[in-house]
N, C-alpha and C. Protein backbone atom coordinates (compact mmCIF):
# COMPACT_ATOMS: atom_id res chain seq x y z
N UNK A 1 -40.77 11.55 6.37
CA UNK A 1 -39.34 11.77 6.39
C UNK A 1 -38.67 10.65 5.60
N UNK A 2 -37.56 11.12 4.48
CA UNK A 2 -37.24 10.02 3.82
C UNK A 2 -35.92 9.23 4.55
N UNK A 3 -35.67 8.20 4.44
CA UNK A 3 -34.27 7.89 5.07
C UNK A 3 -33.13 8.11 4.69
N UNK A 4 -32.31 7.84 5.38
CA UNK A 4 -30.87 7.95 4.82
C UNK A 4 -30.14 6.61 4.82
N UNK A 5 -29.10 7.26 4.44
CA UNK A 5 -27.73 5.99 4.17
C UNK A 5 -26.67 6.79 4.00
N UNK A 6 -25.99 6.42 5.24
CA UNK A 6 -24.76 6.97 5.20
C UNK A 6 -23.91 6.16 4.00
N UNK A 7 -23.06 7.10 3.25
CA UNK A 7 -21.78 6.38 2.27
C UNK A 7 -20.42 7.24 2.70
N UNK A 8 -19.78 6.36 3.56
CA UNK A 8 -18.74 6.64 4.08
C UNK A 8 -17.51 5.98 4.36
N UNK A 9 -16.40 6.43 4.05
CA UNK A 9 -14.73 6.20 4.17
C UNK A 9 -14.53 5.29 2.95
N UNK A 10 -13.43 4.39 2.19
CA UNK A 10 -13.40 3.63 1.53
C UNK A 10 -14.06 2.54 0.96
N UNK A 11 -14.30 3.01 -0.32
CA UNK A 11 -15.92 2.37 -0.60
C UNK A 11 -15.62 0.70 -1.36
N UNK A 12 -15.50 0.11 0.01
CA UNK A 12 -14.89 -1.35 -0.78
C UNK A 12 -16.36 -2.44 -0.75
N UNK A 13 -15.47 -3.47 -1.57
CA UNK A 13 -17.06 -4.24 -1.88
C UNK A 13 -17.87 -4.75 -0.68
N UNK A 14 -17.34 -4.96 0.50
CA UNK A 14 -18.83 -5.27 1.61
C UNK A 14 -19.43 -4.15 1.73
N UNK A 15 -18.67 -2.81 1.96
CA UNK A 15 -19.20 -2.02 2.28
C UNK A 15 -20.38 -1.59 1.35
N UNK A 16 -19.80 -1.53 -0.37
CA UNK A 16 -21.29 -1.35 -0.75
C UNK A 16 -22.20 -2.45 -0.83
N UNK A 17 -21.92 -3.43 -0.45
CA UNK A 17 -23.14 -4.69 -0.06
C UNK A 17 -24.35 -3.73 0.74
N UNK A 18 -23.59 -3.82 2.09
CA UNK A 18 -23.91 -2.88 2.95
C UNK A 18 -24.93 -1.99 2.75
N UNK A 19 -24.32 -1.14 1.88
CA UNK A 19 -25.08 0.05 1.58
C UNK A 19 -26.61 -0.40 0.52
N UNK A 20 -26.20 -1.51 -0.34
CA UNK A 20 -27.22 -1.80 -1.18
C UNK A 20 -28.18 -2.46 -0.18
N UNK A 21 -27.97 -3.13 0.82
CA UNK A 21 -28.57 -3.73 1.42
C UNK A 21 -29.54 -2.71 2.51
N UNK A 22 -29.16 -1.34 2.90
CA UNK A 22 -29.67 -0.59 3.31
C UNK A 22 -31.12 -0.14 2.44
N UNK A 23 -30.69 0.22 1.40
CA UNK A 23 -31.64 0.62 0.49
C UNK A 23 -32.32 0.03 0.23
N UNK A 24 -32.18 -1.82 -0.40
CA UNK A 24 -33.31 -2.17 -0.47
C UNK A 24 -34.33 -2.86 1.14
N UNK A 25 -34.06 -2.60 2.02
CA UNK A 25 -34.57 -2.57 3.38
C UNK A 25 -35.96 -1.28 3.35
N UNK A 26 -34.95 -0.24 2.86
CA UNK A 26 -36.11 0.69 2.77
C UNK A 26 -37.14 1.02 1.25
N UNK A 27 -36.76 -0.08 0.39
CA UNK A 27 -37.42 -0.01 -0.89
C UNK A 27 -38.38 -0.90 -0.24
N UNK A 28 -37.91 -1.98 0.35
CA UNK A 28 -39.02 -3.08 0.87
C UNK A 28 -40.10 -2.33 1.45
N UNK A 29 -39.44 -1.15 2.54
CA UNK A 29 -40.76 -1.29 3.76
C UNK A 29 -41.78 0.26 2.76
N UNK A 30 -40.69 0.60 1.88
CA UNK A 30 -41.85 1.81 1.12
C UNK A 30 -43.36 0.71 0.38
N UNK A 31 -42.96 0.05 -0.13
CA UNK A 31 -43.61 -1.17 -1.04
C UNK A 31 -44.43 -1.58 -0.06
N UNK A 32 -44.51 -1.87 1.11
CA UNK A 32 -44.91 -2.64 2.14
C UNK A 32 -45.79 -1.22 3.01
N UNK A 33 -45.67 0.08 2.33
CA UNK A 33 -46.71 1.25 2.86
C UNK A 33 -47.29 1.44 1.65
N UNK A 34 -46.89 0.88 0.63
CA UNK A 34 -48.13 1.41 -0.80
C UNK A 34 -47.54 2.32 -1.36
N UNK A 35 -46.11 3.05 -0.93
CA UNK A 35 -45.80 3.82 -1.81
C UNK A 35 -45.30 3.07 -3.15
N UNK A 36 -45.36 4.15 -4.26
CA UNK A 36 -45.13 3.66 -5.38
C UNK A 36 -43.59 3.81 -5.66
N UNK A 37 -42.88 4.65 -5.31
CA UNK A 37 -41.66 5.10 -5.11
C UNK A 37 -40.78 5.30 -4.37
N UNK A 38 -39.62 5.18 -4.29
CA UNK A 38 -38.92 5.01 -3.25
C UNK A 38 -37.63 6.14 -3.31
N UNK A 39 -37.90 7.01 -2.48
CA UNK A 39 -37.18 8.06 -2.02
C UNK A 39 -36.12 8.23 -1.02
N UNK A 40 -34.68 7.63 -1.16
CA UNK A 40 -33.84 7.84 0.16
C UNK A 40 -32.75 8.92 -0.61
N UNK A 41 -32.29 9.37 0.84
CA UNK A 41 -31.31 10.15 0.95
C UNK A 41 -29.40 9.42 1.13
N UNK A 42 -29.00 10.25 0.61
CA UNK A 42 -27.35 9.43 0.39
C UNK A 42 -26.87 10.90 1.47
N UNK A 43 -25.84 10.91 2.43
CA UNK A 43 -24.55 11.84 3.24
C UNK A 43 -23.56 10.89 2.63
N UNK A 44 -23.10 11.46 1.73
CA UNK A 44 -21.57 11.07 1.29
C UNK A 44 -20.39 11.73 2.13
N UNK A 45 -19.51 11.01 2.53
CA UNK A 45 -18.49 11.17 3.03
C UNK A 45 -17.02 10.42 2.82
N UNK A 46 -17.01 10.16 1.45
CA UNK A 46 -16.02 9.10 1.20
C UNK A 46 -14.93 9.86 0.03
N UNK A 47 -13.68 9.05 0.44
CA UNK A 47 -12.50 9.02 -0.55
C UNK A 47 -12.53 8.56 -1.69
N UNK A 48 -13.87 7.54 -1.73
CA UNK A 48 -14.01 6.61 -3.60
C UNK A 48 -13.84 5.24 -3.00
N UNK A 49 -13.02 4.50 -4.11
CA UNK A 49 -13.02 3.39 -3.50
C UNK A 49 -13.46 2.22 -4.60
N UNK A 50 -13.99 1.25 -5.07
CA UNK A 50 -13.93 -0.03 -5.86
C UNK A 50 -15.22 0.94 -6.87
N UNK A 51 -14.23 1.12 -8.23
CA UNK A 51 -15.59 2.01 -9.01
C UNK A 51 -16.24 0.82 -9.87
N UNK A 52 -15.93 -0.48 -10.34
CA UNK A 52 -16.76 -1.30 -10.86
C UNK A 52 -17.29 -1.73 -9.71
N UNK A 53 -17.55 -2.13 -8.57
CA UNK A 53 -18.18 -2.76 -7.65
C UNK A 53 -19.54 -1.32 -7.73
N UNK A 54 -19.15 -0.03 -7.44
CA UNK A 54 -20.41 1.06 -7.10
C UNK A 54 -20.58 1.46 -8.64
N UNK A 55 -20.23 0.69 -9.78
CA UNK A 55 -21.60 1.25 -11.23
C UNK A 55 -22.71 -0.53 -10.92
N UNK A 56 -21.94 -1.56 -10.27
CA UNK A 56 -23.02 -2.69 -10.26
C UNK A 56 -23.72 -2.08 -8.96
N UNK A 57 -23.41 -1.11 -8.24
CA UNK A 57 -24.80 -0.79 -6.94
C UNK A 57 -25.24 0.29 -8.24
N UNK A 58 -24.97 0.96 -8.80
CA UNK A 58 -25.32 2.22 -9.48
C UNK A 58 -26.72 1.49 -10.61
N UNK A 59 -25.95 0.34 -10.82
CA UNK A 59 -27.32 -0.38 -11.85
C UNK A 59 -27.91 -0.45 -11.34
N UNK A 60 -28.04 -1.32 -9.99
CA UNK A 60 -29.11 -2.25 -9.20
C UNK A 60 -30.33 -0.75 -8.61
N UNK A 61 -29.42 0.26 -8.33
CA UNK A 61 -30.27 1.32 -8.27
C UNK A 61 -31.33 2.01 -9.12
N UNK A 62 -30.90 1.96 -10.48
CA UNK A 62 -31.54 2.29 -11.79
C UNK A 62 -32.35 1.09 -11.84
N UNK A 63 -32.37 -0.04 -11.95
CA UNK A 63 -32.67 -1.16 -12.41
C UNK A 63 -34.47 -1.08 -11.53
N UNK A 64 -34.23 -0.76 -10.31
CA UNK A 64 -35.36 -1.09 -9.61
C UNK A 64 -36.12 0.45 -8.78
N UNK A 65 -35.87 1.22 -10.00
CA UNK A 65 -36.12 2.82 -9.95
C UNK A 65 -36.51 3.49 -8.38
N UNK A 66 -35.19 3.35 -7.93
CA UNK A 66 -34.93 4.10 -6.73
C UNK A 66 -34.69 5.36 -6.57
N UNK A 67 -35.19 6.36 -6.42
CA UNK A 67 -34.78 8.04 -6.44
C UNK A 67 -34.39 8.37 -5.24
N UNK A 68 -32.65 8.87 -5.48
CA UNK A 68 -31.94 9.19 -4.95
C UNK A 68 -31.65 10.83 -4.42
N UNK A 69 -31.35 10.86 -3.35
CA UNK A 69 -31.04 12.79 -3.43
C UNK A 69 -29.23 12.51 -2.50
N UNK A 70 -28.60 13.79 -2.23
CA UNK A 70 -27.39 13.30 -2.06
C UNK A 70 -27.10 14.30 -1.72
N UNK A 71 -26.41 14.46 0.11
CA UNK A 71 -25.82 15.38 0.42
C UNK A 71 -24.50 15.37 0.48
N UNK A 72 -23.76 16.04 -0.15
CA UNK A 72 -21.87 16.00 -0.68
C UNK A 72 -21.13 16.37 0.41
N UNK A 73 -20.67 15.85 1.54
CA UNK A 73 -19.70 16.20 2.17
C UNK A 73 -18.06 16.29 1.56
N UNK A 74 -17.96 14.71 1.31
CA UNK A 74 -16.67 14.51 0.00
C UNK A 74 -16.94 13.56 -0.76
N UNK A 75 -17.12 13.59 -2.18
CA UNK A 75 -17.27 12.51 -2.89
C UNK A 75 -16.26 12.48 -3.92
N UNK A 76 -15.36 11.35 -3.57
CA UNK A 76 -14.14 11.50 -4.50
C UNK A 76 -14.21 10.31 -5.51
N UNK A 77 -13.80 9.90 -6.24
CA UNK A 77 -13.66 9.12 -7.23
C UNK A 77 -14.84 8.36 -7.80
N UNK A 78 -15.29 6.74 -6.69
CA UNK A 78 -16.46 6.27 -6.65
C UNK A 78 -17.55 6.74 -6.43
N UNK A 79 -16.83 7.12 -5.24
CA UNK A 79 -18.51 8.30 -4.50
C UNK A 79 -18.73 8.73 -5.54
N UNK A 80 -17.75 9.03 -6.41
CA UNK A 80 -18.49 11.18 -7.05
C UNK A 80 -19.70 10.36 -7.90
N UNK A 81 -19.12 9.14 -8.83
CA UNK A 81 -20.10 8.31 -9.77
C UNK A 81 -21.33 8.28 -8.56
N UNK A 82 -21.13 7.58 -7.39
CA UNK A 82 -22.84 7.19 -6.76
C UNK A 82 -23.79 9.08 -6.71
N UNK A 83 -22.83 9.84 -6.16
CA UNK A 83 -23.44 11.31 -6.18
C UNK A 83 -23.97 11.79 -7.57
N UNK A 84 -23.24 11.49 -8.46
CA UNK A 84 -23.98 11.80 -9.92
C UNK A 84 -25.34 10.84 -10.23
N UNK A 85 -25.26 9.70 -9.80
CA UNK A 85 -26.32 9.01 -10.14
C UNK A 85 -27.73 9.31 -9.18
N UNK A 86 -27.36 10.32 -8.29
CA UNK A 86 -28.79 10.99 -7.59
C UNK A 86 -29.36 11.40 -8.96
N UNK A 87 -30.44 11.91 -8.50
CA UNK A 87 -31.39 12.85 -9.46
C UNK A 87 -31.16 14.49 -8.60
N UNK A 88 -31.05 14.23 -7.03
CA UNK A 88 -30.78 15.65 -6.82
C UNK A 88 -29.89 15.83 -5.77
N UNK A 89 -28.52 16.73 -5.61
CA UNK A 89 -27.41 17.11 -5.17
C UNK A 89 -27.32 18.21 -4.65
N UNK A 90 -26.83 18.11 -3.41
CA UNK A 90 -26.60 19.74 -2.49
C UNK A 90 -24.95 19.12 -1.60
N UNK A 91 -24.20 20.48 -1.95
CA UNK A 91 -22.84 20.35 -1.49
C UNK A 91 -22.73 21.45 -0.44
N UNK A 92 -21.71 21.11 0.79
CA UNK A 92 -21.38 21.50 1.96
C UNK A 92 -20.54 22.43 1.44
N UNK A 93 -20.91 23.57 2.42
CA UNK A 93 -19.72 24.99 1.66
C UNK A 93 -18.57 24.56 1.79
N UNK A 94 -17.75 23.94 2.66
CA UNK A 94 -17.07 23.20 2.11
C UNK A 94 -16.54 21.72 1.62
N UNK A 95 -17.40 21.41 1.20
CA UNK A 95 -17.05 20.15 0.22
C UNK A 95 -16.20 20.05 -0.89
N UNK A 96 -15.64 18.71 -0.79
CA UNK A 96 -15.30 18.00 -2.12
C UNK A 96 -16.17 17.65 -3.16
N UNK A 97 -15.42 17.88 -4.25
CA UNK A 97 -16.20 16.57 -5.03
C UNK A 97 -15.03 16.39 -5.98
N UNK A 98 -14.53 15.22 -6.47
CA UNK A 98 -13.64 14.90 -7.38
C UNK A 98 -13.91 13.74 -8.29
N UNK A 99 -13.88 13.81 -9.26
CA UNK A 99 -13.73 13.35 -10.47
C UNK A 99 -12.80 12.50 -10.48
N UNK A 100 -12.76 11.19 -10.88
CA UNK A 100 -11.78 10.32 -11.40
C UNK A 100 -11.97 9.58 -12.62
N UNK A 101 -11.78 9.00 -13.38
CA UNK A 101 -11.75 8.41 -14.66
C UNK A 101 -10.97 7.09 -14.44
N UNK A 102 -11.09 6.42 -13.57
CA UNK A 102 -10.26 5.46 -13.06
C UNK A 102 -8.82 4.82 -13.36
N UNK A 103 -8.85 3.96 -12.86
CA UNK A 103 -7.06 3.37 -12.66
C UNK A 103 -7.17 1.73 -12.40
N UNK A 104 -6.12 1.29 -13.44
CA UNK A 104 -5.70 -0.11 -12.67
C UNK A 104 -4.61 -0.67 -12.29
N UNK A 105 -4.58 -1.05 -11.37
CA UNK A 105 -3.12 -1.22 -10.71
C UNK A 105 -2.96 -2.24 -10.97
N UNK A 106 -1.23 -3.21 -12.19
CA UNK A 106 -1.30 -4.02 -12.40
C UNK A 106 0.60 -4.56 -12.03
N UNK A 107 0.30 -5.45 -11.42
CA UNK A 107 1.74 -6.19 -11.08
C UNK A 107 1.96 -6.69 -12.42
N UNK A 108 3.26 -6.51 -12.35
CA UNK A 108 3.93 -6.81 -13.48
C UNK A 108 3.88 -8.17 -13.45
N UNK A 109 3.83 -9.27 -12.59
CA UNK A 109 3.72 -10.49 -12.93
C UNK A 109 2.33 -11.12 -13.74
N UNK A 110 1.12 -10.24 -13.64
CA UNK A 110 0.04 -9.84 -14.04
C UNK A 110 -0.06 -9.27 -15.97
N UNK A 111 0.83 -8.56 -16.02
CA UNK A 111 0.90 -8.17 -17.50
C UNK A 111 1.02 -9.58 -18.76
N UNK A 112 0.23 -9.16 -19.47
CA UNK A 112 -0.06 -10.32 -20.65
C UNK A 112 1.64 -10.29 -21.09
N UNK A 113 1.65 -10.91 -22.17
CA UNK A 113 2.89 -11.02 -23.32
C UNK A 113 3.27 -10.66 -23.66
N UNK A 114 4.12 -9.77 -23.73
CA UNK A 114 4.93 -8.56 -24.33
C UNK A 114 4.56 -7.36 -23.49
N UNK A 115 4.37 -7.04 -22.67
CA UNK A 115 3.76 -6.32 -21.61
C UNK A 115 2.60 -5.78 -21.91
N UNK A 116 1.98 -6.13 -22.44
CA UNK A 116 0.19 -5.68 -22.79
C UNK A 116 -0.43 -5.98 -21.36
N UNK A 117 -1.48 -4.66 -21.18
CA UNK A 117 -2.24 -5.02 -20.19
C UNK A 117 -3.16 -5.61 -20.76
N UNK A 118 -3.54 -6.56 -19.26
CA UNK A 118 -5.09 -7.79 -19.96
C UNK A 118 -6.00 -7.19 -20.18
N UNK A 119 -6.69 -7.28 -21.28
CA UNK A 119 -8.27 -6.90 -21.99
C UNK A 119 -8.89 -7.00 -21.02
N UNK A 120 -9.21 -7.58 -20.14
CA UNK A 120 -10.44 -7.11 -19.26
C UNK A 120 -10.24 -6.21 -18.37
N UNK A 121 -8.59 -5.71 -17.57
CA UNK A 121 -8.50 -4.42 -17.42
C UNK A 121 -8.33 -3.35 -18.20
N UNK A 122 -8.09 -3.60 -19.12
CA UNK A 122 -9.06 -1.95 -19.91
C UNK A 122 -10.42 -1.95 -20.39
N UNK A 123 -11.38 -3.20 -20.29
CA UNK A 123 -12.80 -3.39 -20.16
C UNK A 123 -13.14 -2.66 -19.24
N UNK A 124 -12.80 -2.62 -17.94
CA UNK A 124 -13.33 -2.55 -16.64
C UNK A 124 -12.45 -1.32 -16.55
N UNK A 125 -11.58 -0.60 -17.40
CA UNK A 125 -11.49 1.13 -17.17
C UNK A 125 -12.24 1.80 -18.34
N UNK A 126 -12.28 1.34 -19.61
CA UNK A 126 -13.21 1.74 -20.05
C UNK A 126 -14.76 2.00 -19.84
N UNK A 127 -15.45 1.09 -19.10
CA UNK A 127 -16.35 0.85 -18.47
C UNK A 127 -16.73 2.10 -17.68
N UNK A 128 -15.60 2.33 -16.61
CA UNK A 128 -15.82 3.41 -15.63
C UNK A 128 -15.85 4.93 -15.94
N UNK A 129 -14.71 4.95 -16.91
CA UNK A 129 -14.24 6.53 -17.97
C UNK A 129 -16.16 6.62 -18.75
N UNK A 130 -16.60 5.66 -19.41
CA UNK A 130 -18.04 5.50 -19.69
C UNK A 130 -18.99 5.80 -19.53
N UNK A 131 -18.82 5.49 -17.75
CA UNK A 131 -20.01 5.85 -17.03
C UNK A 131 -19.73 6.92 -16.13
N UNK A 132 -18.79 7.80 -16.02
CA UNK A 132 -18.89 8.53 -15.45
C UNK A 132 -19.11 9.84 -16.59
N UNK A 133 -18.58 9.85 -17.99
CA UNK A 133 -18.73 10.37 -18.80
C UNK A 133 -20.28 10.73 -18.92
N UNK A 134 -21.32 9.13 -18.97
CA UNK A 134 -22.23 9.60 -18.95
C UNK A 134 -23.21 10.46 -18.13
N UNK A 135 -22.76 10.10 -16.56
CA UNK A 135 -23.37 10.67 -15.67
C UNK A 135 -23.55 12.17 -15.51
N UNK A 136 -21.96 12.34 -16.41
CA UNK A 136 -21.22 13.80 -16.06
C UNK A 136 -22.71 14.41 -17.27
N UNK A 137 -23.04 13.95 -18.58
CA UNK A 137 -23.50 14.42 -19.33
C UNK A 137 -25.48 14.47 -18.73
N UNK A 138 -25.30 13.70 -18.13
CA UNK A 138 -27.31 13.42 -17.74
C UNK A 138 -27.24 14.57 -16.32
N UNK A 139 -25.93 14.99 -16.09
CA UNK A 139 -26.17 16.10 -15.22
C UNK A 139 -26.04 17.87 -15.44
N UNK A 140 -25.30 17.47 -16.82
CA UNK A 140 -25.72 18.79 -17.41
C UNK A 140 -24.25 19.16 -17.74
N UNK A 141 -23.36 18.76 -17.73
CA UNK A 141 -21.91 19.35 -17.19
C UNK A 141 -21.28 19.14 -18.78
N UNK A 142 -20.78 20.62 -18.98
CA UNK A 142 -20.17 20.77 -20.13
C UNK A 142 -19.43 19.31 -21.19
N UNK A 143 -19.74 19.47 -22.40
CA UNK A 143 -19.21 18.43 -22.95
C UNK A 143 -17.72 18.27 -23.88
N UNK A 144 -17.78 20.12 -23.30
CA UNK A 144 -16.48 20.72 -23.93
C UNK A 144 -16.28 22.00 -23.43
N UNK A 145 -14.73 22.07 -23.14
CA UNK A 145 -15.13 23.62 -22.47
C UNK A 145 -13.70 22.85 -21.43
N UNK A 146 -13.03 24.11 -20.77
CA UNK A 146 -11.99 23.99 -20.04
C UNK A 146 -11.72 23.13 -19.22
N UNK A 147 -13.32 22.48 -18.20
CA UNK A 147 -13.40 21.52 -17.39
C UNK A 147 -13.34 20.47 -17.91
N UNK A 148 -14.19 19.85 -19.07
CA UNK A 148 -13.93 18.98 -19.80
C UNK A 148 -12.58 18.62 -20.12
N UNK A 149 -11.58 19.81 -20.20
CA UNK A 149 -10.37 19.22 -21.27
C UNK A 149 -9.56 19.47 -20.28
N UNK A 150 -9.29 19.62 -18.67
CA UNK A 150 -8.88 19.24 -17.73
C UNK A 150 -8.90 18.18 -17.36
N UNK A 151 -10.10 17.67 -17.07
CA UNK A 151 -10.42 16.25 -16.81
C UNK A 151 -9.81 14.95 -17.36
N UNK A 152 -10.41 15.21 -18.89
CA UNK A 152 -9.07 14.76 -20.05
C UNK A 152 -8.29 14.62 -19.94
N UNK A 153 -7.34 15.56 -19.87
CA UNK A 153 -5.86 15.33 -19.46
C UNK A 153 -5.24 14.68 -18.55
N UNK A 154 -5.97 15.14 -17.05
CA UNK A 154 -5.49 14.79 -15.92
C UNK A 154 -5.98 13.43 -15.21
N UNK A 155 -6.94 13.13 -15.89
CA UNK A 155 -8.13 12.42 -15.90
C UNK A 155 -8.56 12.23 -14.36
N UNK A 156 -8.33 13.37 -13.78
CA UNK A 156 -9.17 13.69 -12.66
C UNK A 156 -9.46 15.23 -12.47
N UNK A 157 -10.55 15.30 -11.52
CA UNK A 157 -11.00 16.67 -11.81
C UNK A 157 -11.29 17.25 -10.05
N UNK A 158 -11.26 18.21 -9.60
CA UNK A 158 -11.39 18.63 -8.08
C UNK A 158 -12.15 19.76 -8.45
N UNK A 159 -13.31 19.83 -8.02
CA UNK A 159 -13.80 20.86 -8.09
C UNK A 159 -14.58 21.14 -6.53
N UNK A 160 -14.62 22.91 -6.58
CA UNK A 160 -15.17 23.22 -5.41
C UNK A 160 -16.31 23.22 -5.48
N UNK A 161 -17.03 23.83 -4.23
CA UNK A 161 -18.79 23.66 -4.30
C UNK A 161 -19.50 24.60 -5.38
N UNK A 162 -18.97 25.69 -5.44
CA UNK A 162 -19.22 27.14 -6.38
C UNK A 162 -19.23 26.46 -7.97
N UNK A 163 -18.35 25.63 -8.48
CA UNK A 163 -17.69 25.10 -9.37
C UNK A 163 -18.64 24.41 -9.69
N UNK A 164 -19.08 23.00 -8.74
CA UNK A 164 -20.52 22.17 -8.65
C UNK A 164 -21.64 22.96 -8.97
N UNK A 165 -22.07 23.88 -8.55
CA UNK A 165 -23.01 24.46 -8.50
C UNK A 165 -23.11 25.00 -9.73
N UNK A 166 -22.31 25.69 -10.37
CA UNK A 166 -21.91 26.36 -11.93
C UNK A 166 -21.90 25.35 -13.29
N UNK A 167 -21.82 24.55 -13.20
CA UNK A 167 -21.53 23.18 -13.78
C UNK A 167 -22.88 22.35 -13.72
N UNK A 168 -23.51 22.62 -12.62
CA UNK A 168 -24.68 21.73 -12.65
C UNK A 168 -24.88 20.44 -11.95
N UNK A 169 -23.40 20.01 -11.92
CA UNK A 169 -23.27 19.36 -11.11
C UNK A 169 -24.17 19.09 -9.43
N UNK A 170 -24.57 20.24 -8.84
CA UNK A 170 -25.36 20.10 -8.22
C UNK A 170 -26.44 21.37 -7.87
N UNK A 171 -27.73 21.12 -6.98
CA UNK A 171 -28.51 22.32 -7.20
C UNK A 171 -28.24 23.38 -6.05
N UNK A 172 -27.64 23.05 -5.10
CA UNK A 172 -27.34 24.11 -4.28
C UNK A 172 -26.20 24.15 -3.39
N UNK A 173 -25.51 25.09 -2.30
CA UNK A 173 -24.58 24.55 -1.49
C UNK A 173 -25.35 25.19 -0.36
N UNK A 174 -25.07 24.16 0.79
CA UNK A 174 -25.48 24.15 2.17
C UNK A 174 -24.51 24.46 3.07
């Protein structure tokens, strides 16, 4: 039986400590049975939440080839990036899943010189628009086409489970 890890409510940075710290607990004790691979399960249940904090769990995951599977209750913004970075996805008939392309919230006392936002917040949204772009593409999901140029625009995307499933986004609904 593989384990789980719950990912749930606002995905702020202890929490994905937390969560990284779950996983490698069970990368340890797979390593520590001789398996060669390490197989856990993700129950998403979250609103999103710090999306550069979950692409540095999203590396550390890739980095030390952890295979992920992922059951979608709601995965909105952050989540949706950790749910794309499974290898395999099953959504709740009724589930979320939403798309974000991120955001930075900047106090105006914060704005550079002439009101330019600071280069490293549009590093760190470029970054995220990036990687979710890519994820969206290593999962199969149109690279053009109505959803695409929704997304674009709105630079968020809501899609239902039927939608997921059509898209590729995931392999079945439960």
């Amino acid at each position: 039986m593989k384990p789980v890890v719950l990912v749930h409510g606002f995905l702020t940075a202890k929490r994905l400590e937390n969560i990284w710290r779950e996983i490698k607990r069970y990368r340890d004790l797979d390593q520590i049975a001789g398996s060669p691979d390490t197989e856990i399960g993700l129950v998403i249940a979250s609103e999103g939440g710090r999306a550069k904090k979950t692409i540095e769990l999203i590396e550390k995951i890739k980095r030390d080839n952890i295979y992920l599977t992922a059951k979608i209750y709601q995965a909105e913004s952050a989540a949706a990036l950790l749910a794309l970075a499974a290898t395999e996805r099953e959504i709740v008939q009724h589930g979320v899943f939403s798309i974000h392309l991120g955001a930075v919230t900047i106090e105006s006392c914060d704005l550079a010189g002439r009101g330019k936002i600071p280069r490293a917040r549009l590093s760190e949204l470029k970054t995220v628009r990036q990687t979710a772009f890519d994820l969206l593409k290593l999962s199969g999901f149109p690279e053009r086409g109505p959803f695409m140029d929704s997304l674009i625009a709105r630079n968020r995307l809501a899609l239902n489970p039927e939608e997921c499933l059509e898209l590729g986004l995931v392999q079945r609904i439960i």
